[in-house]
C-alpha atoms as a PDB file:
ATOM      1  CA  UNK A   1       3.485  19.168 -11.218  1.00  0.00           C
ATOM      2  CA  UNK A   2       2.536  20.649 -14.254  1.00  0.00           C
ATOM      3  CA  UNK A   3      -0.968  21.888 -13.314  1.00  0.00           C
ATOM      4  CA  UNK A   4      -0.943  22.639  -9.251  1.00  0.00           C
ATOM      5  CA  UNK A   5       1.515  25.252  -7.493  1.00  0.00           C
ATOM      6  CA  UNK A   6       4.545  23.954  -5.985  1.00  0.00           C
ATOM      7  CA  UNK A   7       3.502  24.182  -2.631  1.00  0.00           C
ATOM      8  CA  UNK A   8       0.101  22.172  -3.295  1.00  0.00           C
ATOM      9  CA  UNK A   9       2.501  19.599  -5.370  1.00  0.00           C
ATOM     10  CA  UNK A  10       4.788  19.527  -1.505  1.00  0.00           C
ATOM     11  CA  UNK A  11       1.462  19.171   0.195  1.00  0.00           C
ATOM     12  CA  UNK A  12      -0.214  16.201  -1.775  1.00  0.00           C
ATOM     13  CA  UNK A  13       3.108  14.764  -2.031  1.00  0.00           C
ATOM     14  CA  UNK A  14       3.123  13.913   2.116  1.00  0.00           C
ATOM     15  CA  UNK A  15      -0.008  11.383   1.965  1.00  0.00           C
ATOM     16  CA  UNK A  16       2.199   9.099   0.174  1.00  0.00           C
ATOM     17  CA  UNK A  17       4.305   8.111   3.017  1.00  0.00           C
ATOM     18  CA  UNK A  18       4.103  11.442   5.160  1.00  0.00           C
ATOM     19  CA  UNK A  19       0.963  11.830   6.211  1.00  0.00           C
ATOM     20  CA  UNK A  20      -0.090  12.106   9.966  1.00  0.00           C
ATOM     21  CA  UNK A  21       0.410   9.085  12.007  1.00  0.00           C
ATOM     22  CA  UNK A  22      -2.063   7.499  14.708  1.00  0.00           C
ATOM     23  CA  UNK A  23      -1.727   6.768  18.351  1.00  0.00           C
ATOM     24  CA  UNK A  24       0.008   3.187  19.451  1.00  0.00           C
ATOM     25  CA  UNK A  25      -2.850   2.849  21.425  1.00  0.00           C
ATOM     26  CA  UNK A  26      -4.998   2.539  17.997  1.00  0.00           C
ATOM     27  CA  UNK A  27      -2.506  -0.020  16.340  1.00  0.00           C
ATOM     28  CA  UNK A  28      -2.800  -2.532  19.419  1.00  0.00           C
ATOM     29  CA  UNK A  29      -5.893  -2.426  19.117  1.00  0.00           C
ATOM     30  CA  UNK A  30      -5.876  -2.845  15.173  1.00  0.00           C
ATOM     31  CA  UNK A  31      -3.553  -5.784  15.798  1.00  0.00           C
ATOM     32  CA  UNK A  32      -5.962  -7.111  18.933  1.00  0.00           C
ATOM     33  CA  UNK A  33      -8.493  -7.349  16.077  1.00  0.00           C
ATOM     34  CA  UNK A  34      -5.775  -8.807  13.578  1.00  0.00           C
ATOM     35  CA  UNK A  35      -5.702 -11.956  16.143  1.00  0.00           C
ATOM     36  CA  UNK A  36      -9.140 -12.234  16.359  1.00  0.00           C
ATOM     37  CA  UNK A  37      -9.957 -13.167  12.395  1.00  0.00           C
ATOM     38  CA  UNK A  38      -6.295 -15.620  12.634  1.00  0.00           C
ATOM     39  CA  UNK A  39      -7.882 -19.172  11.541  1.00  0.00           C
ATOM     40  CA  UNK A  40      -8.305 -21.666  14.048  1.00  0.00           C
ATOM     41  CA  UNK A  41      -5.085 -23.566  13.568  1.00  0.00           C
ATOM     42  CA  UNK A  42      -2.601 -20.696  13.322  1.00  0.00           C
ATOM     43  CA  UNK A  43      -4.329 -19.002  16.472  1.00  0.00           C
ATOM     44  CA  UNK A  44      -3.907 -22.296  18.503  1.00  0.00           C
ATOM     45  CA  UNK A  45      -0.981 -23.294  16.946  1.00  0.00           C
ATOM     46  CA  UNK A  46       0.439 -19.628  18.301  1.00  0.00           C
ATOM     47  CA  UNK A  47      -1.080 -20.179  21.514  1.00  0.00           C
ATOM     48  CA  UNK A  48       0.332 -23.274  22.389  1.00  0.00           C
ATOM     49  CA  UNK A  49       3.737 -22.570  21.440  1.00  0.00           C
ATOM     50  CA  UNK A  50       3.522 -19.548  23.602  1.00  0.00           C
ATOM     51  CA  UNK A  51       1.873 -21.443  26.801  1.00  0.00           C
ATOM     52  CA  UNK A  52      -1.012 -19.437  26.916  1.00  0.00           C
ATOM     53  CA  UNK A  53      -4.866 -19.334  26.800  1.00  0.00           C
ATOM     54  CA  UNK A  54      -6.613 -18.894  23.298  1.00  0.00           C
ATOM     55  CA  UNK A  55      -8.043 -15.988  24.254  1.00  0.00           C
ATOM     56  CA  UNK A  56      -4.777 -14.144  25.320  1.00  0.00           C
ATOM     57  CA  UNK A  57      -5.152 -12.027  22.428  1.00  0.00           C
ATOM     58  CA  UNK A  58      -2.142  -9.857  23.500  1.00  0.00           C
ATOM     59  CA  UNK A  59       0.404 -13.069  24.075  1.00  0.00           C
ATOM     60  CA  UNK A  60      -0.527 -14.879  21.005  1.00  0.00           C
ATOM     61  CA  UNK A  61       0.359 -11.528  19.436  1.00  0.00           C
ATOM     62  CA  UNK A  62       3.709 -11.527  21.319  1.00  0.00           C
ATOM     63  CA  UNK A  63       4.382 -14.618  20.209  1.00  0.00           C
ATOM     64  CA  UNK A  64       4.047 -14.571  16.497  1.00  0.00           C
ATOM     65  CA  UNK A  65       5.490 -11.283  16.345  1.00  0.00           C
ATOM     66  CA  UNK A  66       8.714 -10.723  18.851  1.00  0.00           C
ATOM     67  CA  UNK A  67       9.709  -7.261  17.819  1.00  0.00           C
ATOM     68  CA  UNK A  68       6.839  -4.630  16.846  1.00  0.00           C
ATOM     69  CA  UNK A  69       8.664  -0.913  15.844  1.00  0.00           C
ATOM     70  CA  UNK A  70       5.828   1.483  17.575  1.00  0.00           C
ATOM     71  CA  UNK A  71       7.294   4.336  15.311  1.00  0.00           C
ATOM     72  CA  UNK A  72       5.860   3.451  11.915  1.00  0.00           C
ATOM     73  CA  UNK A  73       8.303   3.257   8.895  1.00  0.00           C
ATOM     74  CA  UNK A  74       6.136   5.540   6.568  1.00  0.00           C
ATOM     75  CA  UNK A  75       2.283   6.736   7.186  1.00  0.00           C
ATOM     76  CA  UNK A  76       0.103   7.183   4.199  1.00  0.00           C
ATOM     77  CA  UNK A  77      -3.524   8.518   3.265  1.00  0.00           C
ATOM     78  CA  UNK A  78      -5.173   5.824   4.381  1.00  0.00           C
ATOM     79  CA  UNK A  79      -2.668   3.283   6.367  1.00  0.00           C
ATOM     80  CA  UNK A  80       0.501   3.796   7.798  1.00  0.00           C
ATOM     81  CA  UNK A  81       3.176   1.191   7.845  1.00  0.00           C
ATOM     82  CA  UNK A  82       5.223  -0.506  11.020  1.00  0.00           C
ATOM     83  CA  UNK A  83       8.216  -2.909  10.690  1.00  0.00           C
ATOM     84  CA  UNK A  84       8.169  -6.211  12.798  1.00  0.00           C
ATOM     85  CA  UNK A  85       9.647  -9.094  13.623  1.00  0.00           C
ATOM     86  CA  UNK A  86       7.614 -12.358  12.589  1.00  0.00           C
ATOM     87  CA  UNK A  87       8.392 -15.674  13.822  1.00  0.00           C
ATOM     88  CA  UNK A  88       9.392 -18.116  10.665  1.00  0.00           C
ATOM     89  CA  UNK A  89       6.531 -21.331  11.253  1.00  0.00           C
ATOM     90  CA  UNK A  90       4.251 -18.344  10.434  1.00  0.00           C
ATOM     91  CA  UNK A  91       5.567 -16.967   7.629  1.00  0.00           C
ATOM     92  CA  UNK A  92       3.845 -18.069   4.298  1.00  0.00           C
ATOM     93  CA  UNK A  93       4.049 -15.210   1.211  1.00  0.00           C
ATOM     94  CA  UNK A  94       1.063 -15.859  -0.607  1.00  0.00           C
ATOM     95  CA  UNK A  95       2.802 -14.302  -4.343  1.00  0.00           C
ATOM     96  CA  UNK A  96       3.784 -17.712  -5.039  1.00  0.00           C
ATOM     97  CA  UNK A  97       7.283 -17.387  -3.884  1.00  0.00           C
ATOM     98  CA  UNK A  98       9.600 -16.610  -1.039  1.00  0.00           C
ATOM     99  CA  UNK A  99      11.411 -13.536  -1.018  1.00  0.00           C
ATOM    100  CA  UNK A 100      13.667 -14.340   1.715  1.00  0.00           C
ATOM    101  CA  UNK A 101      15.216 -17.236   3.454  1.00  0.00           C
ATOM    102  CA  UNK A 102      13.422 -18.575   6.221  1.00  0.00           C
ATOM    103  CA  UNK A 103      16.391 -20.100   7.973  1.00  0.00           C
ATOM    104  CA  UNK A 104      16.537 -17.362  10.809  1.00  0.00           C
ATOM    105  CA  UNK A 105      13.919 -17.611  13.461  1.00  0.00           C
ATOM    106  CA  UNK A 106      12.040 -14.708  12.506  1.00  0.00           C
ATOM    107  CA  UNK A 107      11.919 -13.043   9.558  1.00  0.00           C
ATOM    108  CA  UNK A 108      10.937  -8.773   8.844  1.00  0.00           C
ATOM    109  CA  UNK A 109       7.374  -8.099   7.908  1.00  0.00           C
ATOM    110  CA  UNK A 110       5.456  -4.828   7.648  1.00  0.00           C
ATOM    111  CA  UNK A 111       2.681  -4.451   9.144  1.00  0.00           C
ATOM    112  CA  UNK A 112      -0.115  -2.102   7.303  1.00  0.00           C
ATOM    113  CA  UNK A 113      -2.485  -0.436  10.004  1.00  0.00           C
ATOM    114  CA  UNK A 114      -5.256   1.415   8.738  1.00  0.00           C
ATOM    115  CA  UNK A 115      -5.883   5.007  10.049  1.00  0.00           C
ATOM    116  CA  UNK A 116      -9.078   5.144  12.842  1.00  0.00           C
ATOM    117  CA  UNK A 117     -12.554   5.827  11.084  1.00  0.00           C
ATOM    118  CA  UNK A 118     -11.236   6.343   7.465  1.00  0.00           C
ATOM    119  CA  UNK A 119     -13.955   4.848   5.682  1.00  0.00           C
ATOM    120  CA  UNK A 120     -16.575   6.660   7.651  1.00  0.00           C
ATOM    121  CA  UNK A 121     -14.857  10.186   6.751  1.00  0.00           C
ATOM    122  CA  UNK A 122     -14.550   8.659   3.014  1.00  0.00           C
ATOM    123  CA  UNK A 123     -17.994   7.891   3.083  1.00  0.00           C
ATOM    124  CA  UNK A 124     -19.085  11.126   4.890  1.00  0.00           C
ATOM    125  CA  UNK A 125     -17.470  12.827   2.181  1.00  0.00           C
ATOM    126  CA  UNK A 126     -18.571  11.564  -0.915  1.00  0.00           C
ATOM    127  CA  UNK A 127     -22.470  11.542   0.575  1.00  0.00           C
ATOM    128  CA  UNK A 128     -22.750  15.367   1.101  1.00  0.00           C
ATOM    129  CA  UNK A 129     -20.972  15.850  -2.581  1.00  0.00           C
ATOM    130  CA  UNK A 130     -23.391  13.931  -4.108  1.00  0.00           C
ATOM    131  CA  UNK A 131     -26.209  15.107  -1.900  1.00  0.00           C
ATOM    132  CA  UNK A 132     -24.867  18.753  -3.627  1.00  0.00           C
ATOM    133  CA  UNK A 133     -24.809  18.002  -6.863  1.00  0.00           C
ATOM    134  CA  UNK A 134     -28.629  16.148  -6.747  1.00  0.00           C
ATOM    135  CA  UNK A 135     -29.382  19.500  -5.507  1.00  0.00           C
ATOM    136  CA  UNK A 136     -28.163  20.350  -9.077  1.00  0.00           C
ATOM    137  CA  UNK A 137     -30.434  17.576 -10.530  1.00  0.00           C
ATOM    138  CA  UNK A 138     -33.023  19.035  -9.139  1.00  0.00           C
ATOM    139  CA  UNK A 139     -32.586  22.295 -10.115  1.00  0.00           C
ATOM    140  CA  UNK A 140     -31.773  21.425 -13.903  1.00  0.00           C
ATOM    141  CA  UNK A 141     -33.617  18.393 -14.506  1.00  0.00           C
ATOM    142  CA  UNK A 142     -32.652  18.999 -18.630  1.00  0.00           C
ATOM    143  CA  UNK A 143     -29.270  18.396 -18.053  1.00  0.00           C
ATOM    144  CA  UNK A 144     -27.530  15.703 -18.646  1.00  0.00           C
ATOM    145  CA  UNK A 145     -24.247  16.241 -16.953  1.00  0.00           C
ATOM    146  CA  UNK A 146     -24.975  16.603 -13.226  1.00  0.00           C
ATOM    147  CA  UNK A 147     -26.424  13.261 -13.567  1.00  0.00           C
ATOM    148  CA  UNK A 148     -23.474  11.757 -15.363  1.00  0.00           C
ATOM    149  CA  UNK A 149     -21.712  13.765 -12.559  1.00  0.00           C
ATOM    150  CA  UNK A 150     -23.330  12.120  -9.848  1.00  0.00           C
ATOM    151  CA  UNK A 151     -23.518   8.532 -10.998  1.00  0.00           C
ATOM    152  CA  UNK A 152     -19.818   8.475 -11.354  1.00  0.00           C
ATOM    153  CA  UNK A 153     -19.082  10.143  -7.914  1.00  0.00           C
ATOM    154  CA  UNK A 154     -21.529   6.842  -6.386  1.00  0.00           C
ATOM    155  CA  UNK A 155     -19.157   4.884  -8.590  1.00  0.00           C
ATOM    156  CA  UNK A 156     -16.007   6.972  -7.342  1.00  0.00           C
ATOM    157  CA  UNK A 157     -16.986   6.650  -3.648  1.00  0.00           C
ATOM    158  CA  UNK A 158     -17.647   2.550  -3.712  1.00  0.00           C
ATOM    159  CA  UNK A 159     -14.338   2.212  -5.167  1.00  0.00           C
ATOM    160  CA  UNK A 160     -12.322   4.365  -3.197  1.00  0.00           C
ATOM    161  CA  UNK A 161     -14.149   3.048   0.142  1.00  0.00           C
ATOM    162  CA  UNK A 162     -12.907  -0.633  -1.298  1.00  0.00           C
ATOM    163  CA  UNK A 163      -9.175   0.636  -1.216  1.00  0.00           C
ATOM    164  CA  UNK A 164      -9.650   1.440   2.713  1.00  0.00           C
ATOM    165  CA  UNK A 165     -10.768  -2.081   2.852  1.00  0.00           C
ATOM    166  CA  UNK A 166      -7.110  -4.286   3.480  1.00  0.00           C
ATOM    167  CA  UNK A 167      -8.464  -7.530   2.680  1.00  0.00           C
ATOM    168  CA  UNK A 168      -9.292  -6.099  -0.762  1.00  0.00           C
ATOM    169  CA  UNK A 169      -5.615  -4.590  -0.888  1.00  0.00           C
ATOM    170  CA  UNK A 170      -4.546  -8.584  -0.612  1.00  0.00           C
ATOM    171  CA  UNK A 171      -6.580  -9.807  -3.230  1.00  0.00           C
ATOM    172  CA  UNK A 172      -5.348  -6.902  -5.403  1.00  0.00           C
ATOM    173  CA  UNK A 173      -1.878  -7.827  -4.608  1.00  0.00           C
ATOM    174  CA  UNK A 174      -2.219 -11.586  -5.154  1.00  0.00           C
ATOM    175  CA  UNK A 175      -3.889 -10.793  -8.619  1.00  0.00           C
ATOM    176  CA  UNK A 176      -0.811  -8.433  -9.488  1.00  0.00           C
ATOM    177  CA  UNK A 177       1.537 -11.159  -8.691  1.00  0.00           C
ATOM    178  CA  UNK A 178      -0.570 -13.396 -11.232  1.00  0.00           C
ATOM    179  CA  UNK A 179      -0.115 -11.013 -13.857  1.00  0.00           C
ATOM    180  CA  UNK A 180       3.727 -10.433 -13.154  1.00  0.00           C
ATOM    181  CA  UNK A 181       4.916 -13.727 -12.389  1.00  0.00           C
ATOM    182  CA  UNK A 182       6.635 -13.771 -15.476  1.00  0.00           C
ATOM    183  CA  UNK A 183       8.512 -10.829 -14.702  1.00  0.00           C
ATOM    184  CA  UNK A 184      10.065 -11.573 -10.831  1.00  0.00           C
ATOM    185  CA  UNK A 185      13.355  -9.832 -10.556  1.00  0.00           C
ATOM    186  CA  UNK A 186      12.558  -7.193 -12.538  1.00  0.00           C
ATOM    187  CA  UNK A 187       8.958  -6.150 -10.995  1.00  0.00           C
ATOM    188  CA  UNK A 188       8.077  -6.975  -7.073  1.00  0.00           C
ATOM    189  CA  UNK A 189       5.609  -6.035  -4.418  1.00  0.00           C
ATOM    190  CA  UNK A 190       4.614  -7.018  -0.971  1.00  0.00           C
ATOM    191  CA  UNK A 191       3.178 -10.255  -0.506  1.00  0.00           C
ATOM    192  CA  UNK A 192       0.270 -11.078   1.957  1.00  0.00           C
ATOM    193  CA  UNK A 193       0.735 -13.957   4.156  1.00  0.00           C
ATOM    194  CA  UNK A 194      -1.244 -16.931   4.407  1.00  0.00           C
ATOM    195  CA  UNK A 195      -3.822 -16.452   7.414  1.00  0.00           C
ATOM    196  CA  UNK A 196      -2.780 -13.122   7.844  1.00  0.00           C
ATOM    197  CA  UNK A 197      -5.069 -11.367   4.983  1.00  0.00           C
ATOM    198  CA  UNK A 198      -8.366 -11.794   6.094  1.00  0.00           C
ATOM    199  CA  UNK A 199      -8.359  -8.531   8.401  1.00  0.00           C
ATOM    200  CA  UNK A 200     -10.091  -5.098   7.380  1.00  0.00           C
ATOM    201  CA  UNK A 201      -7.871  -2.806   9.066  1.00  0.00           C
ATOM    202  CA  UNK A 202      -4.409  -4.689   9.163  1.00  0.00           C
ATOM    203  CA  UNK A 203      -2.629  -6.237   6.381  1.00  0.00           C
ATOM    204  CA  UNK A 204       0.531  -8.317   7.347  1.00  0.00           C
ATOM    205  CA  UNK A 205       2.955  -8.557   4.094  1.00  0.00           C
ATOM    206  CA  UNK A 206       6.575  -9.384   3.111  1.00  0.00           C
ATOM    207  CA  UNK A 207       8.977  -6.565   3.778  1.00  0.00           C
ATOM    208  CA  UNK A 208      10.505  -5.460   0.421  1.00  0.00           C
ATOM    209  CA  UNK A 209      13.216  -2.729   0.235  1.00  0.00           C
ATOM    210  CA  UNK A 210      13.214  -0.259  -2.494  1.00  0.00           C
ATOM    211  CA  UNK A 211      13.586   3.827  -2.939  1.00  0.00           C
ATOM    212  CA  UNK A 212      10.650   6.181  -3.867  1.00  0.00           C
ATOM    213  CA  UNK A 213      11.460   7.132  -7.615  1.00  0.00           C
ATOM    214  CA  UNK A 214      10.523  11.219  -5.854  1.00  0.00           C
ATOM    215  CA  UNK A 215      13.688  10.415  -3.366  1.00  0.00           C
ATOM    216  CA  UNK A 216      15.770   8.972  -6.607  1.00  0.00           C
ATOM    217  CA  UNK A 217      15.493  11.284  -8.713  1.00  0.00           C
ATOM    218  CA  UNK A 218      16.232  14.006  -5.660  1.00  0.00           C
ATOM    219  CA  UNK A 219      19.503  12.247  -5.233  1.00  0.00           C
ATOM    220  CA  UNK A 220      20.619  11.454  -8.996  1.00  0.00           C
ATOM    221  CA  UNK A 221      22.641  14.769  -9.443  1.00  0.00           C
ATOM    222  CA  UNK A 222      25.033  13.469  -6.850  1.00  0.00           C
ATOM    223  CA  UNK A 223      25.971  10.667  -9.003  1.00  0.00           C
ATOM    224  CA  UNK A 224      25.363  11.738 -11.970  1.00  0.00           C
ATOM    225  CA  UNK A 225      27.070  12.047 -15.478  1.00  0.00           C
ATOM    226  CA  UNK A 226      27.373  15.018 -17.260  1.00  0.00           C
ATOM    227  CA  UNK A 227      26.618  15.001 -21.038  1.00  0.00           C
ATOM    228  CA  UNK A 228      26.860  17.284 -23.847  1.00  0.00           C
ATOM    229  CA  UNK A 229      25.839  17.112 -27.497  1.00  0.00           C
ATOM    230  CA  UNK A 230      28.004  16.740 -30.478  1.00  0.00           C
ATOM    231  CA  UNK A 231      28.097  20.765 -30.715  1.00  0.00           C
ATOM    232  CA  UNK A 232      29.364  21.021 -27.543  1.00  0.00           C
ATOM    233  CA  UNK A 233      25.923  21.833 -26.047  1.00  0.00           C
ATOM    234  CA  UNK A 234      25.242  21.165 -22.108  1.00  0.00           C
ATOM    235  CA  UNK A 235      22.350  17.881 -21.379  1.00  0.00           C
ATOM    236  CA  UNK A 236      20.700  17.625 -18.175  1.00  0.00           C
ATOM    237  CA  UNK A 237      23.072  15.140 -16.154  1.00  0.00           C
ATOM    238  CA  UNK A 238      21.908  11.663 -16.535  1.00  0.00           C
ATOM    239  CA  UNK A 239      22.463   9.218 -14.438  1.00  0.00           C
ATOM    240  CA  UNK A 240      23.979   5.457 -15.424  1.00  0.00           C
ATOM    241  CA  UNK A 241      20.831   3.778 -14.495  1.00  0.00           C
ATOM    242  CA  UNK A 242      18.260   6.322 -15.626  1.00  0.00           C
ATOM    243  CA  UNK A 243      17.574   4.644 -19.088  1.00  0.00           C
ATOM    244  CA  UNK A 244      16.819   1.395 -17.582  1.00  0.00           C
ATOM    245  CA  UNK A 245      14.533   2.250 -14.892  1.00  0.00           C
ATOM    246  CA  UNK A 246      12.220   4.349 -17.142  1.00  0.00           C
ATOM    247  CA  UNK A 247      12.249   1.704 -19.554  1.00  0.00           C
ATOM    248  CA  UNK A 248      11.428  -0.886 -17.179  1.00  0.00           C
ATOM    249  CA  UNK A 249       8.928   1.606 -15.722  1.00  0.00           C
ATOM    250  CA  UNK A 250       7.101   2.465 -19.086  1.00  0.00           C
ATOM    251  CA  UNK A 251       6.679  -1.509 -20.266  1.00  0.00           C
ATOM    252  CA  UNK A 252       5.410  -1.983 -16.784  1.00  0.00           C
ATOM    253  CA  UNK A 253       2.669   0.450 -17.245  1.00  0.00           C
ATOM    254  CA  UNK A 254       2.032  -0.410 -20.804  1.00  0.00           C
ATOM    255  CA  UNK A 255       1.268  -4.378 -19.346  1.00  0.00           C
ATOM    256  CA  UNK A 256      -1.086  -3.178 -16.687  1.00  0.00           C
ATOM    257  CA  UNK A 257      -3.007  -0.693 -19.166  1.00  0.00           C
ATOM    258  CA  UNK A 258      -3.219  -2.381 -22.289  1.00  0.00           C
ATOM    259  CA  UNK A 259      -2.443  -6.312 -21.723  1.00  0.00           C
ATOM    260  CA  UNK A 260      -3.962  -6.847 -17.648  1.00  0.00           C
ATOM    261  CA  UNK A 261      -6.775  -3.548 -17.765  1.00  0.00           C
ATOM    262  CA  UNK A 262      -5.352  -3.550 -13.732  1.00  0.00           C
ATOM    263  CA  UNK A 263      -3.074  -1.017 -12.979  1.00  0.00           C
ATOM    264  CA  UNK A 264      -1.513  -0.610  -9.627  1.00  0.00           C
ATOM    265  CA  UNK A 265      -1.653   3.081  -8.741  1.00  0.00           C
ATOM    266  CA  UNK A 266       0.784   3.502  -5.993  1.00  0.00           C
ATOM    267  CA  UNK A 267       4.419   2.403  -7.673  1.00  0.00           C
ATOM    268  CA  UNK A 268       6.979   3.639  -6.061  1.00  0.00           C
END
């Protein structure tokens, strides 16, 4: 906030969890696909259950998930996020524990559906930047820096098209869990389910409730306490749990940077 106009800050802010949402029509599809990479004995399992064929895509879907919300809870950069209803014989969190009771028949998931042809326009991009700056290479073959500057835009691009890859979001998020384990209760994040991560372009995880810290911090004035210095001088109102959510916030980045070297770039 610092460096970019207000307006810019407003803008970036929405591909967080504002960004422009796809059709429906695209996450059935997604979620056609989703049953298609199932293993063999959850697909059949699913299928029998629901008395059809095994390749009733649409009513095995039906079946292990009752209730799909078409309008999707939050839409992001690359994925955008729907709510569901999962059936409780499927539902195995992968973190290494369960984050809810499994005693109800089905059990709220998210569903994370990626946005139609987002690696190709990642990919499109990053090719015609570094196809500019070889132009540079060619044109000053002496330097130095537009070839540092276009080895680490090949490097930027392969890892960025990764994070548009959901099966590589699991693995992140299992290896996250590994490093935190110690911590549960005071640091969480989705699990993947069992079966359910081996899809590109939808990621089925454990629903976890929380607040953005940018929506906090909007609403701490309204419960917050005023404070004032031994001279009588006016703070900024603070609220009661300020202290302990930046201090939990700072040791968990500290952990990731200087103890794991993996650092999960989207907390909120």
């Amino acid at each position: 906030k610092d460096v970019l106009p207000e307006d810019a800050n407003a803008a970036f802010a929405k591909l967080q969890d504002d960004a422009p949402v796809h059709s429906v029509l695209h996450t059935r599809r997604c979620l056609e696909h989703l049953v298609d990479t199932l293993p063999w004995p959850v697909r059949a399992s699913a299928a029998a259950d629901a008395g059809v064929d095994m390749s009733d895509r649409d009513g095995i879907l039906r079946h292990i998930f009752p209730q799909i919300d078409d309008t999707p809870l939050a839409s992001g950069s690359v994925a955008q996020v729907h709510r569901a209803q999962m059936r409780a014989m499927f539902y195995h969190p992968m973190g290494g524990y369960a984050s809810r009771s499994t005693t109800t028949p089905t059990v709220p998931v998210v569903l994370k559906v990626r946005h139609p042809r987002v690696r190709e326009r990642i990919e499109g991009d990053f090719a015609l930047l570094i196809q500019i700056v070889s132009l540079f290479v060619y044109a000053f073959p002496a330097s130095t820096f537009f070839r540092s500057l276009e080895q680490a835009l090949a490097q930027f691009a392969e890892r960025l098209s990764l994070q548009a890859d959901l099966r590589q979001e699991a693995q992140n998020l299992l290896r996250f869990h590994r490093h935190f384990r110690e911590w549960r209760g005071t640091v969480t994040a989705p699990q993947p389910l069992l079966g359910f991560e081996r899809c590109d372009d939808v990621l089925v995880e454990t629903y976890e409730r929380g607040e953005s810290v940018g929506k906090w911090i909007a609403e701490m004035k309204s419960s917050s306490v005023n404070a004032s210095t031994e001279e009588g001088e006016s703070l900024e109102p603070c609220h009661p749990l300020g202290p302990s959510v930046v201090g939990r916030g700072a040791d968990t980045y500290l952990k990731m940077l200087l103890s794991d070297r993996f650092v999960h770039g989207d907390l909120h």
